[in-house]
C-alpha atoms as a PDB file:
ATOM      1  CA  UNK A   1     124.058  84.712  72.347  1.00  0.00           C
ATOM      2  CA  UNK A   2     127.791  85.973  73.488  1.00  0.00           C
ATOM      3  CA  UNK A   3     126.609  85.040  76.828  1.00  0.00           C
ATOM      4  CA  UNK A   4     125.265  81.635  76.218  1.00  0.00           C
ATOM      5  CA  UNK A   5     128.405  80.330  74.068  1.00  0.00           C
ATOM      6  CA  UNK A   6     130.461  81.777  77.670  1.00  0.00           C
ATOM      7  CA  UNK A   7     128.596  79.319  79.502  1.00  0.00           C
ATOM      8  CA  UNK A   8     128.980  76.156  77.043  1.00  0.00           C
ATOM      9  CA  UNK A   9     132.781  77.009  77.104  1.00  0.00           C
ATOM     10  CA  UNK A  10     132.984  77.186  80.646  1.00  0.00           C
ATOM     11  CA  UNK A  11     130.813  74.069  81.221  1.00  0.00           C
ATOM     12  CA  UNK A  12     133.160  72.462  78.788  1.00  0.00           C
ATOM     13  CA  UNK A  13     136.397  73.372  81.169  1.00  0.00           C
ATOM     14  CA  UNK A  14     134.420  72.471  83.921  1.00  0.00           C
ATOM     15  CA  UNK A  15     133.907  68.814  82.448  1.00  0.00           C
ATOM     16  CA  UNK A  16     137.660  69.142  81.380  1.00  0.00           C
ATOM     17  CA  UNK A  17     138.945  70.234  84.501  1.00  0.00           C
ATOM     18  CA  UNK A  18     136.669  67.226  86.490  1.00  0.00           C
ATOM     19  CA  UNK A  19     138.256  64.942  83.630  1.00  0.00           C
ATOM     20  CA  UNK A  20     142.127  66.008  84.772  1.00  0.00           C
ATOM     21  CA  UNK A  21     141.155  66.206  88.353  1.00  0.00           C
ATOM     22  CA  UNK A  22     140.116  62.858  88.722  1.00  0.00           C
ATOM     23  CA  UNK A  23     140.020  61.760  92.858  1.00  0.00           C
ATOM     24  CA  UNK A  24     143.212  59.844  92.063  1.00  0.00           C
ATOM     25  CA  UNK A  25     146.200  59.263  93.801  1.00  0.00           C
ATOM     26  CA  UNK A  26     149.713  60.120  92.778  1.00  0.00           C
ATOM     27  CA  UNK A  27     148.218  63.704  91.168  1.00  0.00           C
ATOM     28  CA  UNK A  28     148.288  61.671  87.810  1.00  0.00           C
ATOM     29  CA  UNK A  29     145.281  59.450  86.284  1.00  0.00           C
ATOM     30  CA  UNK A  30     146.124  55.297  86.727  1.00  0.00           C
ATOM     31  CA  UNK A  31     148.025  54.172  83.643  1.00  0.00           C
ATOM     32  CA  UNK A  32     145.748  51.454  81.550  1.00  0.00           C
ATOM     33  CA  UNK A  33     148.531  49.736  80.152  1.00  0.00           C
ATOM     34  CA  UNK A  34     148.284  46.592  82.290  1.00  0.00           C
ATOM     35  CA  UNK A  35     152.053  46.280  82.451  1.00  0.00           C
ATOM     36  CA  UNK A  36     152.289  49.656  84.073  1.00  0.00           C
ATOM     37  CA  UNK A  37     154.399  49.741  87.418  1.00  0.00           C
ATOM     38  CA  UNK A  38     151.897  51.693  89.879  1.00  0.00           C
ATOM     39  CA  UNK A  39     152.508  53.557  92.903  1.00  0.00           C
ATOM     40  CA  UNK A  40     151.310  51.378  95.919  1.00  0.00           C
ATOM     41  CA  UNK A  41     148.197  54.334  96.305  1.00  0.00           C
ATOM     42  CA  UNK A  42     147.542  53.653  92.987  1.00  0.00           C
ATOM     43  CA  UNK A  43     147.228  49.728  93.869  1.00  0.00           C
ATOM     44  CA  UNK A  44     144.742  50.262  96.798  1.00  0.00           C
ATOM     45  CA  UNK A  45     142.678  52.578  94.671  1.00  0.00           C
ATOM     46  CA  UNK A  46     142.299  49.929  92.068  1.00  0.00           C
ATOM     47  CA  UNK A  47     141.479  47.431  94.614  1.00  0.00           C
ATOM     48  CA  UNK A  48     139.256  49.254  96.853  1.00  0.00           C
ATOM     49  CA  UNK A  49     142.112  48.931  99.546  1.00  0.00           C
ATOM     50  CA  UNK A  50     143.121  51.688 101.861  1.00  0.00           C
ATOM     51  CA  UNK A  51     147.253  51.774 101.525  1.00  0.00           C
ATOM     52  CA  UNK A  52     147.718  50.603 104.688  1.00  0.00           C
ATOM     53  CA  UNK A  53     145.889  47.297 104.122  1.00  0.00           C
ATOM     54  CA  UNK A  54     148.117  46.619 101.514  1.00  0.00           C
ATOM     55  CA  UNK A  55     151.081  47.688 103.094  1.00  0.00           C
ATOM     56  CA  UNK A  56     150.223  45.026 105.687  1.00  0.00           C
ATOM     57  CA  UNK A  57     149.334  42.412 103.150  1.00  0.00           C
ATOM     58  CA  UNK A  58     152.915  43.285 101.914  1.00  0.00           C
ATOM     59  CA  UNK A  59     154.620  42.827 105.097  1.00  0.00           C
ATOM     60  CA  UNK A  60     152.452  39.805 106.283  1.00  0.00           C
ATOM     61  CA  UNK A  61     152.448  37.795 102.978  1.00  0.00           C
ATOM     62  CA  UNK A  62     149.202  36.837 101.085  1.00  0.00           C
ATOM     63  CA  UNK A  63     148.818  40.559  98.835  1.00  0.00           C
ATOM     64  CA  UNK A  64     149.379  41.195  95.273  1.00  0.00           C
ATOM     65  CA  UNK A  65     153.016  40.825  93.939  1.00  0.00           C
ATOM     66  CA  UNK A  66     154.956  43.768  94.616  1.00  0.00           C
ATOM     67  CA  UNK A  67     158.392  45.093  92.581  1.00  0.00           C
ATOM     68  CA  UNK A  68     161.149  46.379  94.865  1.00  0.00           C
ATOM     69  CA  UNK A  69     163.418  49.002  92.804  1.00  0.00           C
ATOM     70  CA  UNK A  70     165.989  50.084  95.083  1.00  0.00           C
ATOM     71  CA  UNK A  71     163.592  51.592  98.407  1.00  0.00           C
ATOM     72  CA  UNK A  72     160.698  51.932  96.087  1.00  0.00           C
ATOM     73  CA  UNK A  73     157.485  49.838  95.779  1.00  0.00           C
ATOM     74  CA  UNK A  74     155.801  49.103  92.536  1.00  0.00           C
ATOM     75  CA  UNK A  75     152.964  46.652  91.664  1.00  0.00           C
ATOM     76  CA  UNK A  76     152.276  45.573  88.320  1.00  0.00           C
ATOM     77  CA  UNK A  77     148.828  46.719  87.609  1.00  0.00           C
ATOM     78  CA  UNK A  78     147.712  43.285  85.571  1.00  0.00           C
ATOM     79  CA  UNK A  79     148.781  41.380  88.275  1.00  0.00           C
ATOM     80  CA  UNK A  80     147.708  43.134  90.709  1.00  0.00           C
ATOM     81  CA  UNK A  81     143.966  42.865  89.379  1.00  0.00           C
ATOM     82  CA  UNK A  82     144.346  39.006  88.418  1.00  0.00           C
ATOM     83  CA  UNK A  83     145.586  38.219  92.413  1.00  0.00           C
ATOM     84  CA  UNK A  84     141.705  40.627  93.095  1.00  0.00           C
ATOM     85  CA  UNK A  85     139.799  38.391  90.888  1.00  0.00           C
ATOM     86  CA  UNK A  86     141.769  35.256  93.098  1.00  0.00           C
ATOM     87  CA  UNK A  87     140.311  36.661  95.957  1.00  0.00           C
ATOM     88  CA  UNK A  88     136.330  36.205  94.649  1.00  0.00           C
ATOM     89  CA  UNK A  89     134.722  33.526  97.325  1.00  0.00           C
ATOM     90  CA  UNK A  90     131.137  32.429  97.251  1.00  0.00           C
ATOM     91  CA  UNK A  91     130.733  31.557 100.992  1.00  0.00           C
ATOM     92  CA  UNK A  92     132.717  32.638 104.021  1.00  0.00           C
ATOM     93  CA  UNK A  93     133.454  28.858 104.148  1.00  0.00           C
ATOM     94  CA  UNK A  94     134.916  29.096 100.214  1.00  0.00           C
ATOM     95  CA  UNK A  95     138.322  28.615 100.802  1.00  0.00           C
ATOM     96  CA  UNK A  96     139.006  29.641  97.387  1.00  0.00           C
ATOM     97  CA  UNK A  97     140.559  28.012  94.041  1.00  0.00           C
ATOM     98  CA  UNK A  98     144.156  28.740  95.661  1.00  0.00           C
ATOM     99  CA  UNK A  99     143.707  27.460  99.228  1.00  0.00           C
ATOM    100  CA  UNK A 100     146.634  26.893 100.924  1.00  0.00           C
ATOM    101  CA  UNK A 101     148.815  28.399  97.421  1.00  0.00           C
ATOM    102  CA  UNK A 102     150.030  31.875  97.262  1.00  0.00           C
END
């Protein structure tokens, strides 16, 4: 019985340890709190984005509103998510709601 409880505890770490461990960036879970400040890896994860493509979008215009502070990079995770659902198209024709507006 010993034995058995051993094994329930350790598959509860296990689950624990998956739960900390989570394949996300930064070596800390994404703040919920949509007014959060996240790192730009944090960003891409959210959007499916590697962090170069959103580097670029940065540079070239046309990406999610960024937050310079000082050197550093944030993005506001709400708006960050509400420029994503801007993005939806239902053709490759669809020039979107905000054609020509950025």
């Amino acid at each position: 019985m010993a034995h058995h409880i051993a094994t329930a505890d350790a598959a509860l770490d296990l689950g624990v340890a998956a739960t900390i461990a989570d394949p996300e960036p930064a070596g800390r879970p994404i703040p919920r709190d949509p007014d959060a400040l996240l790192f730009a890896a944090e960003m891409a994860y959210l959007l499916g984005l590697s962090v170069r493509t959103l580097e670029s979008l940065r540079l070239r215009g046309g990406g999610p509103a960024y937050i310079k502070l000082g050197r550093a990079v944030r993005y506001n995770r709400l708006r960050g998510l509400e420029w994503a659902e801007r993005q939806i198209r239902r053709s490759t024709s669809d020039p979107g709601s905000s054609a020509g507006a950025r």
